[in-house]
Protein backbone atom coordinates (compact mmCIF):
# COMPACT_ATOMS: atom_id res chain seq x y z
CA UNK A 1 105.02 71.89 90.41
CA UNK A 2 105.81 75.26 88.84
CA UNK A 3 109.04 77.06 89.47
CA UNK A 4 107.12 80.17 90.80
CA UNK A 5 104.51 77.98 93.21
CA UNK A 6 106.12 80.27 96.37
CA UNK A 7 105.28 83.50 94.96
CA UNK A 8 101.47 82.30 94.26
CA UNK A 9 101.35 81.50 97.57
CA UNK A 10 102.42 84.51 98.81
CA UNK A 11 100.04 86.57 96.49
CA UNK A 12 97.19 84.38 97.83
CA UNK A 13 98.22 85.38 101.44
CA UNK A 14 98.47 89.47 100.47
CA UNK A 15 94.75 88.92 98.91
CA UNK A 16 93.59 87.13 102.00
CA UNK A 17 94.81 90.41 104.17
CA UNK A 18 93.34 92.61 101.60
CA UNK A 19 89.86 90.78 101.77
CA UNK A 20 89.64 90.86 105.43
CA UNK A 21 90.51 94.78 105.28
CA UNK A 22 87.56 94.88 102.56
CA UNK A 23 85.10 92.94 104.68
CA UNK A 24 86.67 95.41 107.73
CA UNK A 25 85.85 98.45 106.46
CA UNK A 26 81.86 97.84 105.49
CA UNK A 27 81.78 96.95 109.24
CA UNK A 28 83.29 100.16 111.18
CA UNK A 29 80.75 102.04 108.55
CA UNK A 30 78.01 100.51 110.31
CA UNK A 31 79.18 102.72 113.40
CA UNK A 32 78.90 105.51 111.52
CA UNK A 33 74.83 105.59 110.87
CA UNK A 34 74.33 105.73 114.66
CA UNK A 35 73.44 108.95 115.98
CA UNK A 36 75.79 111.19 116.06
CA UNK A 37 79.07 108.73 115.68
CA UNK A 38 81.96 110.56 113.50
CA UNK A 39 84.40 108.22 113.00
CA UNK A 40 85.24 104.54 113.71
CA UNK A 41 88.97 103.53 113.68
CA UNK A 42 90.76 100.31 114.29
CA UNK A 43 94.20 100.85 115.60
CA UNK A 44 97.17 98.60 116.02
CA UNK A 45 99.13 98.58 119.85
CA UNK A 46 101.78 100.29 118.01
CA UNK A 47 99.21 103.29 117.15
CA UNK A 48 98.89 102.84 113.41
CA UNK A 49 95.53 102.59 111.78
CA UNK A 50 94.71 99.82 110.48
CA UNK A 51 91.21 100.85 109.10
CA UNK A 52 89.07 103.75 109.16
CA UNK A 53 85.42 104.88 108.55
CA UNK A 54 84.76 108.96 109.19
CA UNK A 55 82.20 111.16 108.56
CA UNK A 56 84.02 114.98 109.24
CA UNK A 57 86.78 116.15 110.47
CA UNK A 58 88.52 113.60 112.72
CA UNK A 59 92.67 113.48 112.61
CA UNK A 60 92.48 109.20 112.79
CA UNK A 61 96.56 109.26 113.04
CA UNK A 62 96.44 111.53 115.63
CA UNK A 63 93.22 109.21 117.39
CA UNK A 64 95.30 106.27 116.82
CA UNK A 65 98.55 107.12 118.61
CA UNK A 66 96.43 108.61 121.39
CA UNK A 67 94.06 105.49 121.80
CA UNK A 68 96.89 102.97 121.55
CA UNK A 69 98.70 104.75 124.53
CA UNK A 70 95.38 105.69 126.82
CA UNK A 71 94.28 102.05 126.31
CA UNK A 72 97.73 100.88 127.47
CA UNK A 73 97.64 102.74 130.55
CA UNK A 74 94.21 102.00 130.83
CA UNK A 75 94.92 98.32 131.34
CA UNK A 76 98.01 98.58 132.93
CA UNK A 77 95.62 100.19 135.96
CA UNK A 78 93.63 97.59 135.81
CA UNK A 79 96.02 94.90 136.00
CA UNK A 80 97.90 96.67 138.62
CA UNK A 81 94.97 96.90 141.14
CA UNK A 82 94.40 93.59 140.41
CA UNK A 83 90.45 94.45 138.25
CA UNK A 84 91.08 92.17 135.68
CA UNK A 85 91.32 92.83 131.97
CA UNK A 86 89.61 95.96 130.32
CA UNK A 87 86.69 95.24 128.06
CA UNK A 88 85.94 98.58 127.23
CA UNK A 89 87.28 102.40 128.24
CA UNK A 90 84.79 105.69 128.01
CA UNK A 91 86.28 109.03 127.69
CA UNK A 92 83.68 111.67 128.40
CA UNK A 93 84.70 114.95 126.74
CA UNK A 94 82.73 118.04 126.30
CA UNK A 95 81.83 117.65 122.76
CA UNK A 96 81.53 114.35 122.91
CA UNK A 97 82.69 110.80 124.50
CA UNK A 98 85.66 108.70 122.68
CA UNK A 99 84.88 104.88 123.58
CA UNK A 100 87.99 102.48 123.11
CA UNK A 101 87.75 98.66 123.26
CA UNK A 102 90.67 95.98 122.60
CA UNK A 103 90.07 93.63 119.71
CA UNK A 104 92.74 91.27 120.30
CA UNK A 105 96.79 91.37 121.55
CA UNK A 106 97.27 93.46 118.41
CA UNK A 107 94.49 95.81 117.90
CA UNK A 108 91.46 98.10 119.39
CA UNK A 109 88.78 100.15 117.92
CA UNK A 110 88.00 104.09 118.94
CA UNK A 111 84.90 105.09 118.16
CA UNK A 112 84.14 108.94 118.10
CA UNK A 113 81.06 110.58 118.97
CA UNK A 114 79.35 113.52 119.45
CA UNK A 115 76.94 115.18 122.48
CA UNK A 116 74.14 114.04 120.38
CA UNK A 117 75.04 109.90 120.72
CA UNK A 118 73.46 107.15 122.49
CA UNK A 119 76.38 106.12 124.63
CA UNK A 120 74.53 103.00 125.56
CA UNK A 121 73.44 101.93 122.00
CA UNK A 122 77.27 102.30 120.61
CA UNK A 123 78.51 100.46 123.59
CA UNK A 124 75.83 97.51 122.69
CA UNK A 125 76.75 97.84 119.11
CA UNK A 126 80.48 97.08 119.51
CA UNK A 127 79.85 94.55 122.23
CA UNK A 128 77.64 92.95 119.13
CA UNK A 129 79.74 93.39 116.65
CA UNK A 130 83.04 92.82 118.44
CA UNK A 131 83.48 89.40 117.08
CA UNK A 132 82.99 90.01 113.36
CA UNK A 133 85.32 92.85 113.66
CA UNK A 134 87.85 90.07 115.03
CA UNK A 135 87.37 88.29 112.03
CA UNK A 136 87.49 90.63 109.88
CA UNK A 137 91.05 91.22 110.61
């Protein structure tokens, strides 16, 4: 064995993260050619972003500490009166709903729209797409 075999390992794990994050972004992208979608974000608990695809103006770090907290509360709610665990969360705004959906322990997606989006057709999309977003992280 080589004296450096521990480092190679190591360098194989970084390019294993940095493959998923590749395969990751091409994926939130595909949020972005629905109607009227702006951005697609996924955000770790802590409210860092992980990965982002935007088309405009959107302030993702701003989205992600936001969404990681509303989420939060959002399923400490539900767990309080007893509804079971949150699948998905719609915030209807005036210029446009904000739809927010767990990934896993670690992460959830926020996906920004405008008045002009199908709110059904983005909520079918992640609900299709919702387990090669898991694997893609």
């Amino acid at each position: 064995m080589e004296k450096d075999q521990p480092f190679n390992r190591k360098k194989t794990r970084e390019n294993q993260l940095s493959g998923g994050k590749e395969m990751l972004k091409p994926l939130l992208e595909e949020f972005l050619k629905l109607e009227g979608v702006s951005a697609a974000v996924v955000v770790g608990r802590d409210g860092f972003v992980i990965e982002s695809a935007v088309s405009g103006k959107v302030d993702i770090e701003a989205l992600g500490a936001m969404a990681s907290t509303g989420l939060g509360t959002s399923e400490a709610m539900g767990n309080t009166l007893g509804k079971g665990e949150l699948s998905q969360m719609l915030v209807e705004l005036e210029k446009g709903p904000i739809i927010l959906s767990p990934l896993s322990a670690d992460e959830l997606i926020a996906i920004v729209a405008d008045t002009t989006a199908n709110i059904g057709r983005i909520r079918y999309e992640l609900k299709k797409n919702k387990e090669r977003l898991i694997a893609a992280l």
